[in-house]
Protein backbone atom coordinates (compact mmCIF):
# COMPACT_ATOMS: atom_id res chain seq x y z
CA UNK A 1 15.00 10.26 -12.17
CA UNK A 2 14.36 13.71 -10.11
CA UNK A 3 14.44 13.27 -6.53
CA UNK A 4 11.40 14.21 -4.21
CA UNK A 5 8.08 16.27 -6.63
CA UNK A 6 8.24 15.94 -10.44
CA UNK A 7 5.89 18.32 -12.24
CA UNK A 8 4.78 18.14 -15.79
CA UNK A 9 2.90 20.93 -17.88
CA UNK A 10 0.55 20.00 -20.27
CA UNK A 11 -1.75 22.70 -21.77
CA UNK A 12 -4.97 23.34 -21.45
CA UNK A 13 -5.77 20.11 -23.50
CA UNK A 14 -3.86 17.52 -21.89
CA UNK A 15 -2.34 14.99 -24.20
CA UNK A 16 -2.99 11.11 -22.33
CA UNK A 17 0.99 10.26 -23.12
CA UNK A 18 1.88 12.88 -20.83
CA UNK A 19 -0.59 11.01 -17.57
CA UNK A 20 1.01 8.39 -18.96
CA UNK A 21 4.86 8.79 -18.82
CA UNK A 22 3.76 11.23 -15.12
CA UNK A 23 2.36 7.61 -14.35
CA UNK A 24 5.37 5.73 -15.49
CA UNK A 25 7.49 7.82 -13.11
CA UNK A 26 5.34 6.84 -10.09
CA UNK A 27 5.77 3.38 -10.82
CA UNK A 28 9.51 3.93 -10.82
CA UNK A 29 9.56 5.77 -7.55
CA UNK A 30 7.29 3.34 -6.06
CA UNK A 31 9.00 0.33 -6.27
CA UNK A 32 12.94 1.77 -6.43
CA UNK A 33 12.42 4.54 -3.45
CA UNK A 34 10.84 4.08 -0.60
CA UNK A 35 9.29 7.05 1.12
CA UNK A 36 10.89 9.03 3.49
CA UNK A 37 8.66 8.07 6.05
CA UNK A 38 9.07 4.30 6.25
CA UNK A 39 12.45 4.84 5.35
CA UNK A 40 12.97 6.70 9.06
CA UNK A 41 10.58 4.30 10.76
CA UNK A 42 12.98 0.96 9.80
CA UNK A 43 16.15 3.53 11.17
CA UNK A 44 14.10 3.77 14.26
CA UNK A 45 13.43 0.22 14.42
CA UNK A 46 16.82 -0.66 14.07
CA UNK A 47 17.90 1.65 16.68
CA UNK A 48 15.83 0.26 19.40
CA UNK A 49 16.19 -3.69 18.52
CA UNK A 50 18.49 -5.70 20.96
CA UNK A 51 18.59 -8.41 19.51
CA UNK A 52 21.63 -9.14 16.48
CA UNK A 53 19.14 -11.37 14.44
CA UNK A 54 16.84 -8.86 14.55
CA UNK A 55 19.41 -5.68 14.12
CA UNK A 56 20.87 -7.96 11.15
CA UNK A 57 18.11 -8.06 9.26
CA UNK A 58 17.33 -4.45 9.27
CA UNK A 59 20.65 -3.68 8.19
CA UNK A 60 19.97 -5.87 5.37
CA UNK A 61 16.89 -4.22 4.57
CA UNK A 62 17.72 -0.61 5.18
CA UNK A 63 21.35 -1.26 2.55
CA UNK A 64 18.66 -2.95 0.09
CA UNK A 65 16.43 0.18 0.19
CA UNK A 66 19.51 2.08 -0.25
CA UNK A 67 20.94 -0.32 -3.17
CA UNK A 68 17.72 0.25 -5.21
CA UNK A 69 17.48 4.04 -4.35
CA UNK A 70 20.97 5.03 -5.63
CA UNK A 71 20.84 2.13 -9.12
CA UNK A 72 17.02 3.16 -9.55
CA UNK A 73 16.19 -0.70 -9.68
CA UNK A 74 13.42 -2.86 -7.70
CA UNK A 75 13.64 -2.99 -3.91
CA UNK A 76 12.46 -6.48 -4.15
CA UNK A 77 12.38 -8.97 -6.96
CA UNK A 78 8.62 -9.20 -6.05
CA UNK A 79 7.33 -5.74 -7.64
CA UNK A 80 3.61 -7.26 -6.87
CA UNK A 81 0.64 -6.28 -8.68
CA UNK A 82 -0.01 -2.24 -8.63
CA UNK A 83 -3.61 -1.40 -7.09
CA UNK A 84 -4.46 2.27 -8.18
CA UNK A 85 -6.76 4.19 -5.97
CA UNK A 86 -8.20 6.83 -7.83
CA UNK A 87 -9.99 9.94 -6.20
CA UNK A 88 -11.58 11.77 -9.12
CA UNK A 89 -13.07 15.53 -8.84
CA UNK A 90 -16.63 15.02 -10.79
CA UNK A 91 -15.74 18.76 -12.47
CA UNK A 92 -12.14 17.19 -14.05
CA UNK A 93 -12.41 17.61 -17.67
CA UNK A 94 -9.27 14.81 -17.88
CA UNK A 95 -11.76 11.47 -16.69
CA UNK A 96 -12.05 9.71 -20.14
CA UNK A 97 -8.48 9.22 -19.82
CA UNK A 98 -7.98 8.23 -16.89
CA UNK A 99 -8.36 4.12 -17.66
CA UNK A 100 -6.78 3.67 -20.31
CA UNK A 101 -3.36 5.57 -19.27
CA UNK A 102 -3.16 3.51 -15.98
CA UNK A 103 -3.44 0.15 -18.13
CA UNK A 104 -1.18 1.40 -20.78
CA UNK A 105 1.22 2.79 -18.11
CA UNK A 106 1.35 -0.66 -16.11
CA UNK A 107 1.97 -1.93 -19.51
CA UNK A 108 5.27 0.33 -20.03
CA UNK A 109 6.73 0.13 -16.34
CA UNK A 110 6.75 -4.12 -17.10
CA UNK A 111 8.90 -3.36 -20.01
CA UNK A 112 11.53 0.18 -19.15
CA UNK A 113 11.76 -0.70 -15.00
CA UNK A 114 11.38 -3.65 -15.66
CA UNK A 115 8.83 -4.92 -13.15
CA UNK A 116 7.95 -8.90 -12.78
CA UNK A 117 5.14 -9.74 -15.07
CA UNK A 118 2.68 -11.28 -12.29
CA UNK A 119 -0.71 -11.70 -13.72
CA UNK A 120 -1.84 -15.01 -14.88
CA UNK A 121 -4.85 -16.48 -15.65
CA UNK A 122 -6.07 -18.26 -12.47
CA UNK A 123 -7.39 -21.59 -14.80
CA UNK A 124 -4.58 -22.02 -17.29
CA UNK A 125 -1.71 -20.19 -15.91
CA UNK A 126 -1.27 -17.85 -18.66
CA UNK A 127 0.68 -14.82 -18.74
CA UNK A 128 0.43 -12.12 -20.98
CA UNK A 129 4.02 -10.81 -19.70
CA UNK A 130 2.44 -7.11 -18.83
CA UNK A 131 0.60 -7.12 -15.64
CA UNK A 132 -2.37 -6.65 -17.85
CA UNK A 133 -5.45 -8.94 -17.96
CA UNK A 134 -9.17 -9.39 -16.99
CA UNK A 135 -10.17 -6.47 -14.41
CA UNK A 136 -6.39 -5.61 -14.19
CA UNK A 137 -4.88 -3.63 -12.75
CA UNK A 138 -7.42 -3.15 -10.05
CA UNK A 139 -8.87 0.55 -10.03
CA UNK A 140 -10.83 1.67 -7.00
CA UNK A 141 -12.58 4.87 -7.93
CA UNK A 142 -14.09 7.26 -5.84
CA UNK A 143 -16.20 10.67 -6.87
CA UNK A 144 -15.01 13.65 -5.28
CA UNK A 145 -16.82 16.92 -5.52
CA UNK A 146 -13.94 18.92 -7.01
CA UNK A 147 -11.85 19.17 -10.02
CA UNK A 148 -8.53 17.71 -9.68
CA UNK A 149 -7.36 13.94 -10.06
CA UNK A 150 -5.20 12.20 -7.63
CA UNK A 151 -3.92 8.51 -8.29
CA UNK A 152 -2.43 7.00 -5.55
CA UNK A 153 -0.67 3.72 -6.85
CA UNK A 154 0.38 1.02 -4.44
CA UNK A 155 2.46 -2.12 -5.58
CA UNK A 156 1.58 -4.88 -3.21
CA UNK A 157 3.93 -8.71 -3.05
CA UNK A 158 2.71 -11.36 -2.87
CA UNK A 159 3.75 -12.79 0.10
CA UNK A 160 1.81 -9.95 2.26
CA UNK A 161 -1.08 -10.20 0.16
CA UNK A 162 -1.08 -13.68 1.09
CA UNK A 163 -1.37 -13.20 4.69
CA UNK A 164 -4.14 -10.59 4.22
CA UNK A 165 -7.60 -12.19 5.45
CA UNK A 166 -11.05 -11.11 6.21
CA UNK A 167 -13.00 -12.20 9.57
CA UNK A 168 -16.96 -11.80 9.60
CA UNK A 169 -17.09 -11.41 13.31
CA UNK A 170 -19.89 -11.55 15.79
CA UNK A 171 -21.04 -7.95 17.17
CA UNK A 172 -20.96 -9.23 20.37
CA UNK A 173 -17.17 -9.19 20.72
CA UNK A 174 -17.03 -5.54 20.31
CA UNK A 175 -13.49 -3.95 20.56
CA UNK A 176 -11.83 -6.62 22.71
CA UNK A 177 -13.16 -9.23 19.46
CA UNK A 178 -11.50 -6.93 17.30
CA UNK A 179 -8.24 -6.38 18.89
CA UNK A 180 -7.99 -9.89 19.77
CA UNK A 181 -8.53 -11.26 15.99
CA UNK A 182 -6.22 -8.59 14.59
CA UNK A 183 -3.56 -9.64 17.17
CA UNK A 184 -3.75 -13.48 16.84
CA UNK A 185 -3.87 -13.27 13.07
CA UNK A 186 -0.23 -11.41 12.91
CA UNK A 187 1.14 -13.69 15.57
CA UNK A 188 -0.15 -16.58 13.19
CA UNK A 189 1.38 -14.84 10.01
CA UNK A 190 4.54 -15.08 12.07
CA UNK A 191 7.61 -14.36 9.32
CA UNK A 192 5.26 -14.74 6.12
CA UNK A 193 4.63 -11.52 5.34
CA UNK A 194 8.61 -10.13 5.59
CA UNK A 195 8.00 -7.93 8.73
CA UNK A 196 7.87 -5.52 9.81
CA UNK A 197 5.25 -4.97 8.02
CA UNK A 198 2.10 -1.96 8.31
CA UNK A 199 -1.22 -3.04 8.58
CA UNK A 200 -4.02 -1.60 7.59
CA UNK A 201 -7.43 -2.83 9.56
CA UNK A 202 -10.87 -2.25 7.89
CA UNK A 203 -14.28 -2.39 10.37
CA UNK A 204 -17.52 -2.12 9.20
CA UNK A 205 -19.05 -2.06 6.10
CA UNK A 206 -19.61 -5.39 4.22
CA UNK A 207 -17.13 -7.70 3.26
CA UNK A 208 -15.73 -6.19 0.21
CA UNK A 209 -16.08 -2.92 2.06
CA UNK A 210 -13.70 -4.53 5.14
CA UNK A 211 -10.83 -5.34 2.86
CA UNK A 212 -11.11 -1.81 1.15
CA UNK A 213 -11.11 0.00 3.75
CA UNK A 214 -8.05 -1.76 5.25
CA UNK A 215 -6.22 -1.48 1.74
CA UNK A 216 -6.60 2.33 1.70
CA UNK A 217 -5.37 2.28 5.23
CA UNK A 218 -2.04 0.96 4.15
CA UNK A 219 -1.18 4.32 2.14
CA UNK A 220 -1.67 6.32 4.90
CA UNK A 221 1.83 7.93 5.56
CA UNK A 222 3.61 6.27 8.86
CA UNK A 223 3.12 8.92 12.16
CA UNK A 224 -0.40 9.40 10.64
CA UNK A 225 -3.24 9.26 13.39
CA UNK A 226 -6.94 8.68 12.69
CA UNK A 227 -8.68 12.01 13.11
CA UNK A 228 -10.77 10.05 15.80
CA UNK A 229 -9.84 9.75 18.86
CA UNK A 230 -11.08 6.41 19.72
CA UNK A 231 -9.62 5.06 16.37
CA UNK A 232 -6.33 6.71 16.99
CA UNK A 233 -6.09 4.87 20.57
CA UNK A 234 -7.01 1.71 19.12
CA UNK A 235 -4.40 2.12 15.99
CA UNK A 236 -1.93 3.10 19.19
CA UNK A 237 -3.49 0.28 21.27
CA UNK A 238 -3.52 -2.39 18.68
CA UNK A 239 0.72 -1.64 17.28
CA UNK A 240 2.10 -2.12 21.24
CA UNK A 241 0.23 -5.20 21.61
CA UNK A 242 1.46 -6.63 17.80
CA UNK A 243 4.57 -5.78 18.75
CA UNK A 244 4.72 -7.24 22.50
CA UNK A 245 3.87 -10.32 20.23
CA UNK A 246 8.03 -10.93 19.87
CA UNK A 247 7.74 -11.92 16.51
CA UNK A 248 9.74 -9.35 15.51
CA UNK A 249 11.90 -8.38 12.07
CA UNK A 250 11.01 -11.50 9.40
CA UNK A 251 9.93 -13.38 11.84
CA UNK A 252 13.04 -13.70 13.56
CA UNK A 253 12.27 -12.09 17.03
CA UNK A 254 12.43 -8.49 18.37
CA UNK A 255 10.40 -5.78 19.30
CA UNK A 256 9.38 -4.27 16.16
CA UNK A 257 6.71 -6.91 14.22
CA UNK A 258 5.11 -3.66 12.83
CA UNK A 259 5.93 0.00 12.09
CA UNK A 260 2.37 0.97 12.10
CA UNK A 261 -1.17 0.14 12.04
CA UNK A 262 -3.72 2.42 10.33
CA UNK A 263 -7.42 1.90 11.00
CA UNK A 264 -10.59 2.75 9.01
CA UNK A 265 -13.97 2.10 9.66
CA UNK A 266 -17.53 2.49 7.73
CA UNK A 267 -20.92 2.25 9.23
CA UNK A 268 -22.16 -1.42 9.25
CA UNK A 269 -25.35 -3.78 9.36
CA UNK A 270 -26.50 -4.10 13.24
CA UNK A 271 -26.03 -8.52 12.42
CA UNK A 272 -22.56 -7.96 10.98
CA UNK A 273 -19.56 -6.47 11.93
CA UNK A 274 -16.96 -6.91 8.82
CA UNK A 275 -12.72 -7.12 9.74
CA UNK A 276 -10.69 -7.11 7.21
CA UNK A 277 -6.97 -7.19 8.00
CA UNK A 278 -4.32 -6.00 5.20
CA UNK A 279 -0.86 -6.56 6.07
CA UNK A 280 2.06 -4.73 3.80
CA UNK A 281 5.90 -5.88 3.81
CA UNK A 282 8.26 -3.79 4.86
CA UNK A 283 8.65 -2.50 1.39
CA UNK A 284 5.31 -0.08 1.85
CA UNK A 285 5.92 1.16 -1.90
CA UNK A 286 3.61 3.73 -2.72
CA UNK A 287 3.59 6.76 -4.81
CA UNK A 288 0.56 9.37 -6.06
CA UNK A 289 -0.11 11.15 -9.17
CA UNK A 290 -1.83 14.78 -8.63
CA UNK A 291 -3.54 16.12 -11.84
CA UNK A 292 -5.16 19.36 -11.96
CA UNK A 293 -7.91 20.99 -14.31
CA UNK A 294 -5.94 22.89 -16.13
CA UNK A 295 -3.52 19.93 -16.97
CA UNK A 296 -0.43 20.39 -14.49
CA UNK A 297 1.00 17.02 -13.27
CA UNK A 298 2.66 16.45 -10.07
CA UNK A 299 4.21 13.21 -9.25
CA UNK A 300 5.11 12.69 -5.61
C-alpha cells in the first residue's frame, strides 16, 4: 500500500475494474489508517488528559492505530458496514458504473482485507458473508453540476451506530432545545459508543433528512468549521459543553468525550424541527475516491 494520494490512469474509456481495485484501496486505507487529522486530535487529547484511566486508554488506542497502520490490518475487529456518499458531476461520462463497482468492490475488500462480513437479513439472520444484500451497501447520491465523481466511503461500527438517534423536537425550544438534547443524549450514551467519539448533528429537514445530514457531517475533516458563523459557534459551543460532561475516553472519565462536533442544517417545515444526532467511534475511518472525466483516479 502507497502512503498518502494513490493515482490511477485509465484512458479515455475507463475500464470499471480499474474504479474498482481504486475503490478497493480506499477500503484498505479506511479501515487500516486513520487520517492524519484524527490521528493528531487523539495525540492532543492525550496530552491534555489528567487522569491515568483516561491517558491509558488513549495510549491503547493511539498504539492500536499505529499496530494496524504499520501491518495494514483492521483498526478494530468491527470494520462496520461502509456507507458511500457519492457526489456525481451530471456531465461524467463514467455514471453507469458507478453502482455496480461500489457493490462489487465491498464484495472484494470482505475477501483480500479481510473485513467482517456484517450484513444479515434482519428476519432470518442470514448472511451472505460479503457485506452485500438488499439496498446494500447504502449509496447516498447527490447531482452535482460538473463532471468529475467523488466517492467518499465511510465504514461505520456498530456500537456508534447504535447510539445514533433521531429527536423530532418542538420549535419552541429553539437553540437551547437543541443543545440541550444533543448534550443529554451523549451523557446518556456514556462509554457505548468507544469515545471519544465525533458527532455529527443534523437540524432541519425531515426525518430522513436529520440523520443525513448528521451522517455527512461526520466526514468532515477534524479543525473543520461550518462556513456559518452561527453554526460554527454552536459546533464550538456544543464540543465544550460534551466535554465538561466528564465522561471522558470510553467512558472512563476525562476531559475529552469528543474530538469534534460538525453541524449541518437544511431548511425545515415551520411545525417541525428534525435532530438527528450521529455519533462516530474514535476510529473516524474514512477515505474518498476522486474520478475525473477523462478517467484519472485519485484515491485519498
Amino acid at each position: 500500500m502507497i502512503e498518502g494520494v494513490s493515482h490511477f490512469w485509465v484512458g479515455s474509456m475507463i475500464e470499471e475494474n480499474r474504479l474498482k481495485q481504486a475503490l478497493l484501496e480506499a477500503l484498505v486505507q479506511a479501515v487500516t489508517r486513520l487520517p492524519v487529522d484524527v490521528v493528531d486530535a487523539l495525540k492532543r487529547a492525550q496530552s491534555v488528559e489528567g487522569s491515568e484511566p483516561a491517558k491509558a486508554q488513549l495510549e491503547a488506542i493511539l498504539s492500536n492505530i499505529e499496530i494496524a497502520r504499520v501491518e495494514s490490518i483492521p483498526m478494530c475487529q468491527d470494520t462496520g458496514i461502509p456507507s458511500f456518499f457519492v457526489e456525481a458531476g451530471v456531465d461524467s461520462p463514467h455514471l453507469a458504473m458507478l453502482r455496480s463497482a461500489i457493490t462489487d468492490a465491498v464484495a472484494a475488500a470482505t475477501a483480500a482485507i479481510p473485513l467482517r462480513p456484517n450484513t444479515v437479513q434482519p428476519f432470518t439472520g442470514e448472511n451472505p458473508g460479503n457485506n452485500l444484500g438488499r439496498f446494500m451497501p447504502p449509496i447516498d447520491w447527490e447531482l452535482v453540476d460538473d463532471d468529475t465523481v467523488t466517492i467518499a466511503v465511510l465504514p461505520k461500527g456498530g456500537g456508534s451506530e447504535n447510539m445514533s438517534t433521531l429527536k423530532m423536537l418542538s420549535p419552541g425550544v429553539g437553540i437551547g432545545g437543541i443543545k440541550k438534547a444533543v448534550v443529554d443524549h451523549v451523557i446518556a450514551c456514556g462509554g457505548k459508543p468507544c469515545p471519544p467519539t465525533i458527532i455529527g448533528v443534523g437540524i432541519g429537514g425531515g426525518a430522513d433528512v436529520a440523520m443525513k445530514l448528521g451522517k455527512r457531517a461526520v466526514l468532515r475533516g477534524i479543525g473543520s468549521r461550518h462556513p456559518e458563523q452561527v453554526v460554527a459557534e454552536l459546533e464550538e459551543e456544543l464540543l465544550e459543553l460534551i466535554n465538561m460532561s466528564g465522561v471522558g475516553p470510553m467512558g472512563l472519565g476525562g476531559v475529552t468525550t469528543a474530538l469534534a462536533v460538525h453541524v449541518e442544517y437544511a431548511f425545515r417545515h415551520p411545525a417541525s424541527l428534525p435532530l438527528g444526532i450521529v455519533i462516530q467511534c474514535w476510529a473516524a475511518r474514512r477515505a474518498k475516491v476522486h474520478l475525473a472525466a477523462d478517467g484519472t483516479i485519485e484515491v485519498s
